[in-house]
Protein backbone atom coordinates (compact mmCIF):
# COMPACT_ATOMS: atom_id res chain seq x y z
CA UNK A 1 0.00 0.00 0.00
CA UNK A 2 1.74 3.49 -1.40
CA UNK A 3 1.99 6.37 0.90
CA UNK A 4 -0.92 8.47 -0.84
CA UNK A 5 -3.76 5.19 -0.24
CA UNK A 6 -3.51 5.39 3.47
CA UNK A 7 -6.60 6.38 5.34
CA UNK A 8 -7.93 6.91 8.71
CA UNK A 9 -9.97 5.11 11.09
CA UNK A 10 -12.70 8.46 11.02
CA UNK A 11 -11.80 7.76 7.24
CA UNK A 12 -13.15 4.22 7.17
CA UNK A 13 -15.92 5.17 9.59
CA UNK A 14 -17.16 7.93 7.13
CA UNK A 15 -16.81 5.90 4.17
CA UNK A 16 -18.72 3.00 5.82
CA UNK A 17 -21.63 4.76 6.87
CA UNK A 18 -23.01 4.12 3.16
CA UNK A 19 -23.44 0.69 4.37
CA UNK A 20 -26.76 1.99 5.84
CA UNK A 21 -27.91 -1.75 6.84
CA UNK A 22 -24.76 -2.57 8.67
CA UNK A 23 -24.12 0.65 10.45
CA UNK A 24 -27.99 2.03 11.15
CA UNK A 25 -29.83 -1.08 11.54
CA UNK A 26 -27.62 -3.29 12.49
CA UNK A 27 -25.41 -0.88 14.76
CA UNK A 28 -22.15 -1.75 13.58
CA UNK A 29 -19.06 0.09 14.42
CA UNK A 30 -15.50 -0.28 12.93
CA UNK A 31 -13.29 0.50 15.85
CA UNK A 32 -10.19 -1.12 14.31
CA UNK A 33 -8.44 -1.60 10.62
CA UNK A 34 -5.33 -2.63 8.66
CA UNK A 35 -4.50 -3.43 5.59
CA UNK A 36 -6.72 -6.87 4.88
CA UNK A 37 -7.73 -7.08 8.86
CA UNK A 38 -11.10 -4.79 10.55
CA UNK A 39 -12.38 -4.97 13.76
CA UNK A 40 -16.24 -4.17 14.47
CA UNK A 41 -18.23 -3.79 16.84
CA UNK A 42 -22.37 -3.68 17.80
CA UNK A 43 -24.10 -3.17 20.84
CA UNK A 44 -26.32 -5.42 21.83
CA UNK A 45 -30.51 -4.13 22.28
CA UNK A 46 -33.59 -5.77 22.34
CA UNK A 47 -33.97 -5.04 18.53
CA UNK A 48 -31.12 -7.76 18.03
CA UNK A 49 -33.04 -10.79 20.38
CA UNK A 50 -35.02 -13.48 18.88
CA UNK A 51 -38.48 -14.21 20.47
CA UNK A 52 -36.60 -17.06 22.93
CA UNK A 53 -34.48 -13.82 24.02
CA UNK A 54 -31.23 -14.74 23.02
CA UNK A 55 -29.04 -12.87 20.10
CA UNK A 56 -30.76 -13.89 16.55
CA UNK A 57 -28.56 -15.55 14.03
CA UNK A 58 -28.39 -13.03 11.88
CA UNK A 59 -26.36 -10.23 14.09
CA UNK A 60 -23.71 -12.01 14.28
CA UNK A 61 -23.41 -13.17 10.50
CA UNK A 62 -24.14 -9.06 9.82
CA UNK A 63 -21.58 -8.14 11.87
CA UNK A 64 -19.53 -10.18 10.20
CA UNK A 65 -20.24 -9.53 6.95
CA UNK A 66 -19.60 -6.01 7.74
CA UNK A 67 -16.30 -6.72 9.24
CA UNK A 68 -15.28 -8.60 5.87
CA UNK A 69 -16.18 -5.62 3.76
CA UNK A 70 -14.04 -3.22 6.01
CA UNK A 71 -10.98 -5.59 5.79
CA UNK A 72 -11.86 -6.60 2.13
CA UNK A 73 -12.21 -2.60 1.11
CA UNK A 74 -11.57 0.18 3.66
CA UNK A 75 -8.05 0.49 3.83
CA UNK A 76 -8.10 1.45 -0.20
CA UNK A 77 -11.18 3.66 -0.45
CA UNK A 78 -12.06 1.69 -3.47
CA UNK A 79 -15.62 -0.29 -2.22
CA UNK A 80 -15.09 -2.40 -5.79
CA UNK A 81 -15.06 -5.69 -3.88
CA UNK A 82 -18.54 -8.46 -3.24
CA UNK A 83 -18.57 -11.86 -1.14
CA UNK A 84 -18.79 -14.83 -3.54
CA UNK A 85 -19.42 -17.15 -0.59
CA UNK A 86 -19.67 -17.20 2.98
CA UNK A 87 -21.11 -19.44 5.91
CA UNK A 88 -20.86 -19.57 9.59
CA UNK A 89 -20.58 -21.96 12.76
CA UNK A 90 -22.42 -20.34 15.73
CA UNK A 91 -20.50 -21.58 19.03
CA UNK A 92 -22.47 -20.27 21.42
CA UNK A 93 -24.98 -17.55 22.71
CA UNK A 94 -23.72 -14.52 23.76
CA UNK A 95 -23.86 -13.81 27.04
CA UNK A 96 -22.45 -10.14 27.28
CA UNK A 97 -23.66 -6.46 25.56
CA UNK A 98 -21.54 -6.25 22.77
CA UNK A 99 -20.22 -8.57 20.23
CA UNK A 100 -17.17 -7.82 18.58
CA UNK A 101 -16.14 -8.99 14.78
CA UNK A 102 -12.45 -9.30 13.82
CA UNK A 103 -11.80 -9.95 10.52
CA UNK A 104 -8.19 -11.05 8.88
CA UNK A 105 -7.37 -12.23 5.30
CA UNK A 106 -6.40 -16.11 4.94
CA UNK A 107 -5.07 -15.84 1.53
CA UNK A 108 -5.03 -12.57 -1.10
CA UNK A 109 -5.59 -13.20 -4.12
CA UNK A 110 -5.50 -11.14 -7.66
CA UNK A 111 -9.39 -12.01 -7.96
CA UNK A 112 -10.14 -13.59 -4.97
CA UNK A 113 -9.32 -13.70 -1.04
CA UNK A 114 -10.43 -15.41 1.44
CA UNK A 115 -11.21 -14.09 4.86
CA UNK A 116 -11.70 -15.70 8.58
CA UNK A 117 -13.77 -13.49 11.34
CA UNK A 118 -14.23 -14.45 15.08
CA UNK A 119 -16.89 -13.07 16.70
CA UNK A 120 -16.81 -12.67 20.50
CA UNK A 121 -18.94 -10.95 22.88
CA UNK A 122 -17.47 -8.47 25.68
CA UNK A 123 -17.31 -11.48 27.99
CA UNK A 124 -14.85 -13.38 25.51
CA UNK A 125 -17.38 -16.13 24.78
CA UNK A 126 -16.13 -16.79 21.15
CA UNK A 127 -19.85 -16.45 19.64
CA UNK A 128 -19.25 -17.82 15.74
């Protein structure tokens, strides 16, 4: 990454906040980013429980997905990049307020990457 591509983390904030789903519905936060690596965050509120009260399946895969994009795209400013594929293993409920996504690239590719995220809550119960 040349000298002139570098950006800040109110950079990637700002750019992100076109991600309307992630950021405004969902209530993810990017509090952490490197080339090919993000970190995000969401708080948890009753908006994100399913109807047995625990954390619904889909924050965390959101988060996640959000993460990936930030890693994928925000350190270049260019948002040119889409998931092909992705799937998750949920390992257990979370217990605390916040989860927390960190996302860091397996293997770069010229066309295609592939990317691992954790997702913990504030507890450290590793989450998916």
């Amino acid at each position: 990454m040349d000298q002139e591509q570098k950006v800040t983390l109110e950079e990637v904030q700002q750019i992100f906040t076109a991600d309307r789903f992630g950021t405004e519905a969902a209530g993810a936060v990017v509090t952490d980013f490197g080339e090919r690596y993000a970190k995000c965050e969401m708080e948890l509120k009753p908006v994100h429980l399913n109807a047995s009260g625990r954390v619904m399946g889909g924050v965390p895969f959101t988060l996640a997905d959000f993460a990936v994009a930030v890693a994928a795209q925000g350190y270049r400013k260019t948002l040119d990049t889409v998931s092909l594929e992705s799937e998750i293993s949920y390992f257990a409920a979370a217990k605390g307020k916040h989860l927390i996504a960190e996302a860091i690239c397996i293997k770069a590719g010229r066309t295609t990457s592939y990317y691992e995220v954790m997702i913990t809550d504030d507890l450290g119960t590793k989450v998916a």
